[in-house]
C-alpha atoms as a PDB file:
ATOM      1  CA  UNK A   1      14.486  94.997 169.872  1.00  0.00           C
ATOM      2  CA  UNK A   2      11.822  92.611 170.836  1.00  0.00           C
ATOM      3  CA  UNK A   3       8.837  93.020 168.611  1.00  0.00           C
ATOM      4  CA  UNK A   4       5.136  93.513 170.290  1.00  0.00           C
ATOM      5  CA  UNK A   5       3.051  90.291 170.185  1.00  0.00           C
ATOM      6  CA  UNK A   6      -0.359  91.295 168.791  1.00  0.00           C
ATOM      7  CA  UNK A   7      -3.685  89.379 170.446  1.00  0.00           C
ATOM      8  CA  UNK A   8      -6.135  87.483 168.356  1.00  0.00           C
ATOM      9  CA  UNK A   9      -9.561  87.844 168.478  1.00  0.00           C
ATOM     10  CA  UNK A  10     -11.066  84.081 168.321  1.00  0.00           C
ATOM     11  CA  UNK A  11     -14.520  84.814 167.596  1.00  0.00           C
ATOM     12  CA  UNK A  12     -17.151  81.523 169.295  1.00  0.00           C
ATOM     13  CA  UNK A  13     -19.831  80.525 167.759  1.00  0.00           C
ATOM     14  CA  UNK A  14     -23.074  79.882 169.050  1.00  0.00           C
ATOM     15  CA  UNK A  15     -23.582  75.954 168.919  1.00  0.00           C
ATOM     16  CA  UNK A  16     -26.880  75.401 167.075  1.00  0.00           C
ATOM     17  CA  UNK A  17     -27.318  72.205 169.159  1.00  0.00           C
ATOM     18  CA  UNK A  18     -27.687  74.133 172.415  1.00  0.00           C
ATOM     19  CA  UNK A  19     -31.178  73.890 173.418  1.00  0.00           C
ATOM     20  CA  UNK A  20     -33.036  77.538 174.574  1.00  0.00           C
ATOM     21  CA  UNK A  21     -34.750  77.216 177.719  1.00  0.00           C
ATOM     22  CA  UNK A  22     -38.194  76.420 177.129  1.00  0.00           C
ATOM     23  CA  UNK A  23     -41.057  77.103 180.080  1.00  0.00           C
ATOM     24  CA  UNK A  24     -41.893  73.295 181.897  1.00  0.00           C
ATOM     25  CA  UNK A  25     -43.914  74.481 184.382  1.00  0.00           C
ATOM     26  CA  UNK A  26     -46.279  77.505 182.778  1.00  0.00           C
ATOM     27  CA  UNK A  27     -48.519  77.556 186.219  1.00  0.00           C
ATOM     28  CA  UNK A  28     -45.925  77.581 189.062  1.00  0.00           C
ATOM     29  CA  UNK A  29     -45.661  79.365 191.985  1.00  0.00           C
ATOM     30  CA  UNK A  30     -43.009  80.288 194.267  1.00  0.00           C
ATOM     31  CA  UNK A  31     -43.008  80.551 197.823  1.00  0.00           C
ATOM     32  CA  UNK A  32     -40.192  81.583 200.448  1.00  0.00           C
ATOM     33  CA  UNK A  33     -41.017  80.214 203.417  1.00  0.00           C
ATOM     34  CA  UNK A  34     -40.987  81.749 206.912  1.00  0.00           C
ATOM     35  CA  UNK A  35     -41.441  81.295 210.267  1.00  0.00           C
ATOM     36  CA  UNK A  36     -43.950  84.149 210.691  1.00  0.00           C
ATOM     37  CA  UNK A  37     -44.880  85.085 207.186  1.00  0.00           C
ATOM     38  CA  UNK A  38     -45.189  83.582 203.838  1.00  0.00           C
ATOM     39  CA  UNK A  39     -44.273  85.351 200.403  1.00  0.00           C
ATOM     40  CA  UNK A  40     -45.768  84.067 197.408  1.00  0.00           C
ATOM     41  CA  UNK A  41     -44.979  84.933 193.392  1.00  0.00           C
ATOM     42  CA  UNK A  42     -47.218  84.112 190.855  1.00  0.00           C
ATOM     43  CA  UNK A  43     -47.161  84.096 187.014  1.00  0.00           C
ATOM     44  CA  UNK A  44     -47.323  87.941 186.418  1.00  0.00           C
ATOM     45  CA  UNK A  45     -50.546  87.720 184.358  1.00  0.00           C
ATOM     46  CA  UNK A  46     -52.598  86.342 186.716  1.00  0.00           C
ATOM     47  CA  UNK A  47     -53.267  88.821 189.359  1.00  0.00           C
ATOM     48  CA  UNK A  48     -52.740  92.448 189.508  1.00  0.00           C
ATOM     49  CA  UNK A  49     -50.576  91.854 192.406  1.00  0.00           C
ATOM     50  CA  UNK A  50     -48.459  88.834 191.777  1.00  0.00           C
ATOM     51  CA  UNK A  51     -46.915  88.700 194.727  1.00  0.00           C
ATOM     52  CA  UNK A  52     -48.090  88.737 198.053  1.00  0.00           C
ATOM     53  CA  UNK A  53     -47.624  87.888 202.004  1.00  0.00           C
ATOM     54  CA  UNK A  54     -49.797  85.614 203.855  1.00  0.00           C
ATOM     55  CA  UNK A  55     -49.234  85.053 207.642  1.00  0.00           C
ATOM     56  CA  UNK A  56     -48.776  81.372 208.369  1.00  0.00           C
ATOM     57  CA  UNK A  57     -51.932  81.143 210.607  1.00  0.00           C
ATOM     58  CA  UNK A  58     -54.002  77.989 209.263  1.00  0.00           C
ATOM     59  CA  UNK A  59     -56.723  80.330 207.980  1.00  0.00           C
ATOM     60  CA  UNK A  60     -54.191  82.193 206.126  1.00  0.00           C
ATOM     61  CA  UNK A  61     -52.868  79.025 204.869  1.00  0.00           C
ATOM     62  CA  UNK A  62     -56.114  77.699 203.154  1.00  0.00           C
ATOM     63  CA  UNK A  63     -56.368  81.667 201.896  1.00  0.00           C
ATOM     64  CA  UNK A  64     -52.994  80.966 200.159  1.00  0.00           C
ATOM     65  CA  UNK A  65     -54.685  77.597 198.440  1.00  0.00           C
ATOM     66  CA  UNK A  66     -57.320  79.630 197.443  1.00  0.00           C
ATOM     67  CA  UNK A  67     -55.468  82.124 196.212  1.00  0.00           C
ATOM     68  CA  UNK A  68     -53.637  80.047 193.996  1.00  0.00           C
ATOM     69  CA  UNK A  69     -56.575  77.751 193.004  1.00  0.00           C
ATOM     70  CA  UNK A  70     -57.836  81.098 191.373  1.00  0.00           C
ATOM     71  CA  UNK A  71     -54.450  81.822 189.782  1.00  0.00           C
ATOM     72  CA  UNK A  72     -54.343  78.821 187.963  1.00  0.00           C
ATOM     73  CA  UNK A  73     -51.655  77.554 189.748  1.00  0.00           C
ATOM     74  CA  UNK A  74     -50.649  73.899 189.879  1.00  0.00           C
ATOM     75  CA  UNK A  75     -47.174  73.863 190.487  1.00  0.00           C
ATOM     76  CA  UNK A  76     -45.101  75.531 193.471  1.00  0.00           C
ATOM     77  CA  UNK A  77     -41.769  75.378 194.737  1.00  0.00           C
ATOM     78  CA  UNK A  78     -40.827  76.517 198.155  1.00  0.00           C
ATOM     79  CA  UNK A  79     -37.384  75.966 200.046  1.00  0.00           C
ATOM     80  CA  UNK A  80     -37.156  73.596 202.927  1.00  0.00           C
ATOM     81  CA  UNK A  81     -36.558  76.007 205.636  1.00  0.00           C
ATOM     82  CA  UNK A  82     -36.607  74.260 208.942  1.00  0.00           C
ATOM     83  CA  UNK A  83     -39.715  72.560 209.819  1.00  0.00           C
ATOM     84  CA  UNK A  84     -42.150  75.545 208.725  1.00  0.00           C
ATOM     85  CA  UNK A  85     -43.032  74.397 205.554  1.00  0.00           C
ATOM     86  CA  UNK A  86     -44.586  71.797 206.572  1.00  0.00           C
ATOM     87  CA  UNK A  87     -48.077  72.928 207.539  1.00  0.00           C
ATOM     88  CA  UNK A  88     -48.439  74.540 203.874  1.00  0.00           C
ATOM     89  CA  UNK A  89     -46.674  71.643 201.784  1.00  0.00           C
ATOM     90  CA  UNK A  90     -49.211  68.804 203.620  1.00  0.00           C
ATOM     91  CA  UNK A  91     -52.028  71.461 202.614  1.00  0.00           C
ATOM     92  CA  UNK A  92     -51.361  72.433 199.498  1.00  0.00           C
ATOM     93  CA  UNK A  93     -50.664  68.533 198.889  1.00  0.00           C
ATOM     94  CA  UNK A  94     -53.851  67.263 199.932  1.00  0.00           C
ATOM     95  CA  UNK A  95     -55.507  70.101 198.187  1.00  0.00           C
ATOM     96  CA  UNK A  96     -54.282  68.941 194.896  1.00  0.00           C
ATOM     97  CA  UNK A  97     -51.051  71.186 194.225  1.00  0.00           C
ATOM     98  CA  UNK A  98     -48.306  69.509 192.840  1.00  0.00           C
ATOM     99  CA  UNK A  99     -45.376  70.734 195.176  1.00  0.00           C
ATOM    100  CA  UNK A 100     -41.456  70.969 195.107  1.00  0.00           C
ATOM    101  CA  UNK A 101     -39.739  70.997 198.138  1.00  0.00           C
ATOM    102  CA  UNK A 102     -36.309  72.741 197.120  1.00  0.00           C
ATOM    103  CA  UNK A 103     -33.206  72.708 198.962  1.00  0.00           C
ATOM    104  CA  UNK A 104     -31.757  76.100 199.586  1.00  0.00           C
ATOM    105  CA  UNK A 105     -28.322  74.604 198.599  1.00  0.00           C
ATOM    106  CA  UNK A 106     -29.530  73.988 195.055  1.00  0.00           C
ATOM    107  CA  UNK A 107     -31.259  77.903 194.556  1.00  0.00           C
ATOM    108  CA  UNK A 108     -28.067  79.192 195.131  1.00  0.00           C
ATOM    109  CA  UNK A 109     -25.886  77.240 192.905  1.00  0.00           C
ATOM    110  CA  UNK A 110     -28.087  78.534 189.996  1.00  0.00           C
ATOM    111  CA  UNK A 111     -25.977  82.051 188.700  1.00  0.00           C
ATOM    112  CA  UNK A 112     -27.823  84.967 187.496  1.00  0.00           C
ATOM    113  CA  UNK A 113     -29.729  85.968 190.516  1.00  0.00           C
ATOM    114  CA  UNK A 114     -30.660  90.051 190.781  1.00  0.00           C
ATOM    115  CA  UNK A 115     -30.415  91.406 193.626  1.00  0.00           C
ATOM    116  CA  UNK A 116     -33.888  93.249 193.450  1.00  0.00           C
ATOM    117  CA  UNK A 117     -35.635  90.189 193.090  1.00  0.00           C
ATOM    118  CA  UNK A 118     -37.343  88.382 195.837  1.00  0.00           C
ATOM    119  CA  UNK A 119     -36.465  85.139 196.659  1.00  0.00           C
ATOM    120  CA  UNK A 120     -40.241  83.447 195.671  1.00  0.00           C
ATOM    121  CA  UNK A 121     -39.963  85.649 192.493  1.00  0.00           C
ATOM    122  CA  UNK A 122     -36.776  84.059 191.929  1.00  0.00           C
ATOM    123  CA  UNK A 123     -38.144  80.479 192.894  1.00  0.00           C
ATOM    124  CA  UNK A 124     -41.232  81.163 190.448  1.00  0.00           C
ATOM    125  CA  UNK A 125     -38.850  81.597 187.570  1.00  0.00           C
ATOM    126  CA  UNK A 126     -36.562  78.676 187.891  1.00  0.00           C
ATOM    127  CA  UNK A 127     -39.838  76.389 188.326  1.00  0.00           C
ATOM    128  CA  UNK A 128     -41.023  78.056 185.474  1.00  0.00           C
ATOM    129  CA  UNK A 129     -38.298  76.738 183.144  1.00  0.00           C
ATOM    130  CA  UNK A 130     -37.841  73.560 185.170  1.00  0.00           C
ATOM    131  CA  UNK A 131     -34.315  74.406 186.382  1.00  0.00           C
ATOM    132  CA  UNK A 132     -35.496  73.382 190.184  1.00  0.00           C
ATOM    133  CA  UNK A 133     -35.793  69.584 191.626  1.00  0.00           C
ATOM    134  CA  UNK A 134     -37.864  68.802 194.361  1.00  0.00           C
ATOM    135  CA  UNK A 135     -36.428  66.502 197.598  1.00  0.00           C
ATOM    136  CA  UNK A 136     -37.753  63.676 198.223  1.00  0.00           C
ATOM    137  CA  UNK A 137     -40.891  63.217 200.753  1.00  0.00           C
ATOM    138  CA  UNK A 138     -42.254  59.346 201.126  1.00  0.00           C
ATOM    139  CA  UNK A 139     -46.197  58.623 201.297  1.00  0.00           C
ATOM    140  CA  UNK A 140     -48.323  60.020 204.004  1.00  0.00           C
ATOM    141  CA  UNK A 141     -48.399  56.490 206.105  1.00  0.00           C
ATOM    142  CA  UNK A 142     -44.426  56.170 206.059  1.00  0.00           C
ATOM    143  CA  UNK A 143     -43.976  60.584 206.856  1.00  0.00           C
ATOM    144  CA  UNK A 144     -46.489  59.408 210.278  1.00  0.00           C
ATOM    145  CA  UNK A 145     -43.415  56.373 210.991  1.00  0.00           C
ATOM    146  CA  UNK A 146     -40.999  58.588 210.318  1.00  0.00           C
ATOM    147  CA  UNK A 147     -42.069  60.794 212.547  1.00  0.00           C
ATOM    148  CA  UNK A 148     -42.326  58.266 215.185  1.00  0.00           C
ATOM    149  CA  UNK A 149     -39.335  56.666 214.830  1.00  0.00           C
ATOM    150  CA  UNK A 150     -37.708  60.088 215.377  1.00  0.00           C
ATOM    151  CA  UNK A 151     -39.681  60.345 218.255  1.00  0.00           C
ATOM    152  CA  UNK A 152     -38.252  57.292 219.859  1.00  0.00           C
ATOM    153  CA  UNK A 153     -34.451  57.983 218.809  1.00  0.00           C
ATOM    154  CA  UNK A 154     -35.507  61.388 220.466  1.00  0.00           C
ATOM    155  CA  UNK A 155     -36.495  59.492 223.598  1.00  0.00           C
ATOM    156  CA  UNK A 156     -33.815  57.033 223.752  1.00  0.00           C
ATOM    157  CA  UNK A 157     -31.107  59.966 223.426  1.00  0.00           C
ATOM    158  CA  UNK A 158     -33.177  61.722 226.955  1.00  0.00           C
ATOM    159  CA  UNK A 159     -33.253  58.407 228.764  1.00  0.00           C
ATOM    160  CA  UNK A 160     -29.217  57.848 228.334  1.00  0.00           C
ATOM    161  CA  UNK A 161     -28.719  61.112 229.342  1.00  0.00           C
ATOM    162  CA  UNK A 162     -31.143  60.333 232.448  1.00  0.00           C
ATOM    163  CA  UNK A 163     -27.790  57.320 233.115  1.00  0.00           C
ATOM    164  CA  UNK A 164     -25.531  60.037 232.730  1.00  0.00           C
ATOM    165  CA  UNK A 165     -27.094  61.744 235.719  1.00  0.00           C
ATOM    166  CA  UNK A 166     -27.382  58.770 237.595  1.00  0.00           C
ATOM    167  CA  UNK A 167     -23.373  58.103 236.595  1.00  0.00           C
ATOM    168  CA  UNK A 168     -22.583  61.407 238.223  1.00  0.00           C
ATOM    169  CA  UNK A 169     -24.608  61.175 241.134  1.00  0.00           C
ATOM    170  CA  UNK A 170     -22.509  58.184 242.183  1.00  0.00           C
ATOM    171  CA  UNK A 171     -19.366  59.564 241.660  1.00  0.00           C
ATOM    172  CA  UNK A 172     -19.539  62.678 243.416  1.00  0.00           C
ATOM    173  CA  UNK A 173     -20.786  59.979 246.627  1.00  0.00           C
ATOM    174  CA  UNK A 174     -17.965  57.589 245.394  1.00  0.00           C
ATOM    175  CA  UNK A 175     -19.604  55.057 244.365  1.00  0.00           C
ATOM    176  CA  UNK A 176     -18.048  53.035 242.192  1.00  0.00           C
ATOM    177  CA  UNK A 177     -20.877  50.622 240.969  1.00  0.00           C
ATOM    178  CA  UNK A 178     -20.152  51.484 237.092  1.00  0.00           C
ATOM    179  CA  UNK A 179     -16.531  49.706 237.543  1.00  0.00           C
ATOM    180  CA  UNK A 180     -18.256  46.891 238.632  1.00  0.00           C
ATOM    181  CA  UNK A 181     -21.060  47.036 236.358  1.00  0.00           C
ATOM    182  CA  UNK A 182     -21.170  47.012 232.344  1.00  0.00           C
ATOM    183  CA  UNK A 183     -24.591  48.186 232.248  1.00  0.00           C
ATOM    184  CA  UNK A 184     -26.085  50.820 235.073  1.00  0.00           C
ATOM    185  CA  UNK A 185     -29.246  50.765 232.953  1.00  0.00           C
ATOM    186  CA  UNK A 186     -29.724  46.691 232.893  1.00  0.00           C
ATOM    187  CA  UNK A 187     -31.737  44.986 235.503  1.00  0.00           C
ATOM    188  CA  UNK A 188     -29.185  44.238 238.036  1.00  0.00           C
ATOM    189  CA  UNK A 189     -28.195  48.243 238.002  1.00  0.00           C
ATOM    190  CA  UNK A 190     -31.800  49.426 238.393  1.00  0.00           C
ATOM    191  CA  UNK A 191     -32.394  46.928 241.459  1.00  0.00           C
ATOM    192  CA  UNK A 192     -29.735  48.215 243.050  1.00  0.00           C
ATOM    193  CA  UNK A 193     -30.355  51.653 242.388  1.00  0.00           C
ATOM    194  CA  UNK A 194     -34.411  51.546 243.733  1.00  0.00           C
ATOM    195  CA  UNK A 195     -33.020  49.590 246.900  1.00  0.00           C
ATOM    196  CA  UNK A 196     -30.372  52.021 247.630  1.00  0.00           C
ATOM    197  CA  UNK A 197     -32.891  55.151 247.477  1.00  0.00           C
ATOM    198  CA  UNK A 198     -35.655  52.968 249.599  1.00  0.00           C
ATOM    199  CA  UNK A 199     -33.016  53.257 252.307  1.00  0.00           C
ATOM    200  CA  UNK A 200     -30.770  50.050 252.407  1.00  0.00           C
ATOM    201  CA  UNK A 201     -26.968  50.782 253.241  1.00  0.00           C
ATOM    202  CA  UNK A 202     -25.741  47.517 253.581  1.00  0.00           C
ATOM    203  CA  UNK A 203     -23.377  46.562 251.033  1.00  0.00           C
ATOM    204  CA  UNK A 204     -23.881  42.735 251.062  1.00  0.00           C
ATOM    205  CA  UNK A 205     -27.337  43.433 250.817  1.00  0.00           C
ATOM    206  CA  UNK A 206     -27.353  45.205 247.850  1.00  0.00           C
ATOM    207  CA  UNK A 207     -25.098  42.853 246.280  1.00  0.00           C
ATOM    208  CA  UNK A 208     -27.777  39.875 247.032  1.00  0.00           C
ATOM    209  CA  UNK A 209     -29.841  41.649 244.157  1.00  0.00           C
ATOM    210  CA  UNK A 210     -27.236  41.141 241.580  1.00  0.00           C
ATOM    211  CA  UNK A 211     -28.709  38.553 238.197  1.00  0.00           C
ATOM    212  CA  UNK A 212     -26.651  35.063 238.659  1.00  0.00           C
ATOM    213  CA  UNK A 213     -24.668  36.060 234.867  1.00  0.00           C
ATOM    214  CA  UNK A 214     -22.887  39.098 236.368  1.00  0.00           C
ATOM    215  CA  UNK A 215     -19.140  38.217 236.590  1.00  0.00           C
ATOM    216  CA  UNK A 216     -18.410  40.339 239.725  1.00  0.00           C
ATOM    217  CA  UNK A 217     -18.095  39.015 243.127  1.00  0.00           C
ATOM    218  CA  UNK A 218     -20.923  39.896 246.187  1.00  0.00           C
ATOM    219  CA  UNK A 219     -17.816  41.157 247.660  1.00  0.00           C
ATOM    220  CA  UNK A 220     -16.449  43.172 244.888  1.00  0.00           C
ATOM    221  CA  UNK A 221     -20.018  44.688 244.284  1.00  0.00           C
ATOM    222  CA  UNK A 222     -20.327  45.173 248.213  1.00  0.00           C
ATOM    223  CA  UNK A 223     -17.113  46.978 247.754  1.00  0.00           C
ATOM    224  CA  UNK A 224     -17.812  49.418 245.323  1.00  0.00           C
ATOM    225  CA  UNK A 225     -21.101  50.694 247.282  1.00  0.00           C
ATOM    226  CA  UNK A 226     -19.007  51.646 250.126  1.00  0.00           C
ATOM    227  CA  UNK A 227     -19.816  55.585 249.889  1.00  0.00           C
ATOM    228  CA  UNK A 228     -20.566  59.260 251.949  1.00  0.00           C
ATOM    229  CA  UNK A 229     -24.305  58.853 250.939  1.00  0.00           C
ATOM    230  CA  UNK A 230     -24.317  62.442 251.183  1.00  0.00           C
ATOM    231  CA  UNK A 231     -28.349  64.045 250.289  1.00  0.00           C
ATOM    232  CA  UNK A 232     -28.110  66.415 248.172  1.00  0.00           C
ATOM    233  CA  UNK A 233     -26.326  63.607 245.462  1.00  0.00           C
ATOM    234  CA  UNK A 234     -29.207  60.701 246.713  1.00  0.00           C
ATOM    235  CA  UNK A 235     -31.877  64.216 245.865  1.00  0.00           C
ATOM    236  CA  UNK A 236     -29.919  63.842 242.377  1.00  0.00           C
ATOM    237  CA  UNK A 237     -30.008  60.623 242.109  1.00  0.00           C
ATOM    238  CA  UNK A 238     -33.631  60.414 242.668  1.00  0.00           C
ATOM    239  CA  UNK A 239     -34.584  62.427 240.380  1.00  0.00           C
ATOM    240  CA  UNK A 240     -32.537  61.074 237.280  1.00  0.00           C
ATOM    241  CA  UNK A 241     -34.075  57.894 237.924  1.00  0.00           C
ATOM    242  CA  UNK A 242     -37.143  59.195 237.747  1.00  0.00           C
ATOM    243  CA  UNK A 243     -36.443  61.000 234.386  1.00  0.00           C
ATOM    244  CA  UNK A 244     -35.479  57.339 233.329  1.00  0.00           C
ATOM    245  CA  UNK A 245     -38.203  55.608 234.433  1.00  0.00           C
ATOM    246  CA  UNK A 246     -41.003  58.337 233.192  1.00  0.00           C
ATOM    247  CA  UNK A 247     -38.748  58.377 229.708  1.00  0.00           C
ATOM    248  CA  UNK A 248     -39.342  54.182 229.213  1.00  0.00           C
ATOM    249  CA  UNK A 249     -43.097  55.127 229.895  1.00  0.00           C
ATOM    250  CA  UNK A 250     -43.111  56.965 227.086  1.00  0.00           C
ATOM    251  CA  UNK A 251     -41.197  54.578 224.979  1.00  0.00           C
ATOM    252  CA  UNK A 252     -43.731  51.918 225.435  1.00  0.00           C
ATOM    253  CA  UNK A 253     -45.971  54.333 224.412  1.00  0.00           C
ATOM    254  CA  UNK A 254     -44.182  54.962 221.450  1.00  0.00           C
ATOM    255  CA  UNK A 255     -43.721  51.552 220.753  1.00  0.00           C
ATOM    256  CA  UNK A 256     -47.493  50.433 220.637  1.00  0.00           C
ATOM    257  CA  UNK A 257     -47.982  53.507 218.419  1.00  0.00           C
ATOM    258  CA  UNK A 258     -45.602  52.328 215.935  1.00  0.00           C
ATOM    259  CA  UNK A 259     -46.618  49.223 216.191  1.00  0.00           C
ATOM    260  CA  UNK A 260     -50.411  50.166 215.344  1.00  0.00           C
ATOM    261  CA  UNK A 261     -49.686  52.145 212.313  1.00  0.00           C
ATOM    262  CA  UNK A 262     -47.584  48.878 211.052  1.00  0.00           C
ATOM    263  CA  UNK A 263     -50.376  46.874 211.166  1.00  0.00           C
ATOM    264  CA  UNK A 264     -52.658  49.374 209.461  1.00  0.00           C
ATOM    265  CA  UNK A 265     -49.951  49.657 206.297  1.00  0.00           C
ATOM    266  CA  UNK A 266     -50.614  47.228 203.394  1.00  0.00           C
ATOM    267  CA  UNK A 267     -48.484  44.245 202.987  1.00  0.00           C
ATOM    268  CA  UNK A 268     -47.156  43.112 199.973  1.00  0.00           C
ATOM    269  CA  UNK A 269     -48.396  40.109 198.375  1.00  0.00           C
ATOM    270  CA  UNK A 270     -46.540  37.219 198.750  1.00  0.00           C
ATOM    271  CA  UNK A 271     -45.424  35.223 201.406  1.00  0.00           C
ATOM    272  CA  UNK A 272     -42.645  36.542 203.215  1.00  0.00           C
ATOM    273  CA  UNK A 273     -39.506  34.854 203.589  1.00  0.00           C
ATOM    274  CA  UNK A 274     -38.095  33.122 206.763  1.00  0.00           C
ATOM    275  CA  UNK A 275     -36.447  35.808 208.650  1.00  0.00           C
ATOM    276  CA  UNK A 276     -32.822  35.110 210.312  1.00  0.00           C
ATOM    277  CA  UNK A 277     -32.759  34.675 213.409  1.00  0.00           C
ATOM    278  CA  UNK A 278     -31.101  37.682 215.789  1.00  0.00           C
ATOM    279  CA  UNK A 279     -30.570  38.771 218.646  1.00  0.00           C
ATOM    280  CA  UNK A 280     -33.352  41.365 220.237  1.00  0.00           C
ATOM    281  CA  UNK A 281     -31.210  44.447 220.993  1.00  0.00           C
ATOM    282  CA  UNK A 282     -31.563  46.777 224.412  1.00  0.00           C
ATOM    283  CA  UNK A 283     -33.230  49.184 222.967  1.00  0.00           C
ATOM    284  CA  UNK A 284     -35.340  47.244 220.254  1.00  0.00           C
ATOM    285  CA  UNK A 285     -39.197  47.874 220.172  1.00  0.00           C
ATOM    286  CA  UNK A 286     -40.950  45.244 222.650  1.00  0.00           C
ATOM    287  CA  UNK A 287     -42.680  43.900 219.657  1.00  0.00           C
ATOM    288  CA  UNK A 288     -41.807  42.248 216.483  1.00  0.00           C
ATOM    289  CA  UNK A 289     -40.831  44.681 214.133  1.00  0.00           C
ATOM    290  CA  UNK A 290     -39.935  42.266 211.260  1.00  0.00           C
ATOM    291  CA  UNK A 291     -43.341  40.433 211.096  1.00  0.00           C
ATOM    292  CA  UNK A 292     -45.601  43.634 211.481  1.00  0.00           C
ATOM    293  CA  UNK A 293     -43.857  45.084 208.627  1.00  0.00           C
ATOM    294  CA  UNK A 294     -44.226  41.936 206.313  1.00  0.00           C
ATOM    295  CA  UNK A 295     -43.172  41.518 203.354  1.00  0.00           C
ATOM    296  CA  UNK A 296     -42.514  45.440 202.419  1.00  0.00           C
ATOM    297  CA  UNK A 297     -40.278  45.723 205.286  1.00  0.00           C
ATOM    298  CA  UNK A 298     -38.169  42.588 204.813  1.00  0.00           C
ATOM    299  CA  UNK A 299     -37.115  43.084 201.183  1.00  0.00           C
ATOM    300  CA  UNK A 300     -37.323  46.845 200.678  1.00  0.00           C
ATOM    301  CA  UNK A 301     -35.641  49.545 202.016  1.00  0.00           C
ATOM    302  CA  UNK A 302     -35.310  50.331 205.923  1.00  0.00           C
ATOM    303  CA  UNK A 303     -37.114  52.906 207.219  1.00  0.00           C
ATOM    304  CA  UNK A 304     -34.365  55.639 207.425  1.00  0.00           C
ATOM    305  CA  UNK A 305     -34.306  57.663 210.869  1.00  0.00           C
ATOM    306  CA  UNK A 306     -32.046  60.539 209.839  1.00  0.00           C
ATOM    307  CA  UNK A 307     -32.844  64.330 208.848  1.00  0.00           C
ATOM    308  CA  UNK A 308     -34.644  65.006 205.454  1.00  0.00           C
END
């Protein structure tokens, strides 16, 4: 008869070199963000009500400084929820606050969360003990080229959309320019495109307008704008170019923008060295954007376009 195996009790011992937590950040704050409301948790002996809502009007906003400011608050941590944080992080920056932007990600990995809790209470207590680490958010001057540059990706993604349209609107009239073509958007495209909604048929005559370093035949392009020319597609048509023109207005607008907030950025002392030689892209600003940066932009780190 098989005799019962009997468990052990291992008893563990409490390592004496595991450090306690120990409070980092005695004055912080935590805020859960909103898109109509803000909740904010303070240090419970500081105010009889340590936590409170503040709508995220701008008045409201500098009430929430204020609020804090009398507090005794100096550090917060709020979660990076959408774009509405911004307003109060830029505030409570410039107003002296030294701020944590926390992905939500990272709040939820840390265990031990009650369920009666609110989420700035429970942001308030992990900046408390320093169990939180803020994202990363460059300078002022590089956060307004950021934002521009974002702009322009923004714009360039609407104006190749505006060639999509364009695309279609000569498809569904058979014209088959774009097999003829590399580039609807270039200058040979365009020329044909304005003459064609001015009114000239005439395929030869249309072709005339091609540059002299596209590979296809007058009589191939001549060819390929053999079409119904039906309205309601040349209506289309219209309008898409107009999208793209009124689009590459605005990206010249961008582009002197840009360009002036380069040349108000300090340069790094030095003298910059000789930059390679390349190609200017399509879609590259009009101006130099090597030189205007200087020295910072040719030996540090590119200006980075993507989400944050």
């Amino acid at each position: 008869m098989a005799t019962r195996k009997t468990k052990t009790k291992v008893k563990i011992k409490a390592s004496k070199n595991r450090p306690a937590l120990t409070i980092t950040y005695p004055n912080a704050a935590g805020i859960d963000i909103g898109s109509a409301s803000h909740y904010l948790a303070v240090p419970p002996d500081r105010d009889d009500e340590p936590v409170r809502e503040f709508p995220c009007f701008t008045a409201d906003l500098n009430a929430i400084a204020d609020w804090l400011t009398a507090c005794q608050v100096d550090t917060v941590a709020m979660e990076s929820t959408g774009v509405y944080w911004i307003p109060l992080f830029e505030l409570l920056d410039a107003r002296g606050f030294k701020v944590f932007l926390v992905n939500a990600r990272h709040v939820k990995n840390v265990s031990g969360r009650k369920s009666d809790v609110l989420d700035c209470q429970w942001l308030q207590q992990l900046m408390t003990y320093g169990l939180l680490s803020g994202s990363f958010r460059p300078a002022d001057q590089i956060c307004v080229l950021r934002s521009l540059w974002r702009q322009r990706d923004m714009l360039l993604r609407n104006q190749a959309r505006s060639v999509q349209h364009m695309q279609k609107a000569l498809t569904q009239m058979n014209i088959q320019l774009t097999n003829v073509l590399s580039d609807m958007a270039g200058g040979t495209g365009l020329r044909i495109l304005r003459a064609i909604l001015a009114g000239e048929r005439d395929g030869y005559a249309l072709a005339a307008l091609k540059d002299v370093r596209i590979q296809a035949s007058a009589e191939e392009i001549a060819k390929s704008l053999q079409g119904n020319w039906r309205s309601e597609h040349l209506f289309a048509l219209k309008q898409a170019l107009a999208s793209f023109d009124f689009t590459g207005t605005q990206l010249g607008e961008v582009d002197q923008e840009i360009e002036e907030q380069l040349k108000s950025l300090e340069t790094h002392e030095g003298k910059p060295g000789k930059p390679k030689r390349r190609g200017r892209g399509k879609n590259a600003p009009k101006f130099d954007l090597r030189t205007q940066a200087g020295w910072a932009y040719a030996q540090g780190p590119r200006l980075r376009v993507g989400r944050s």
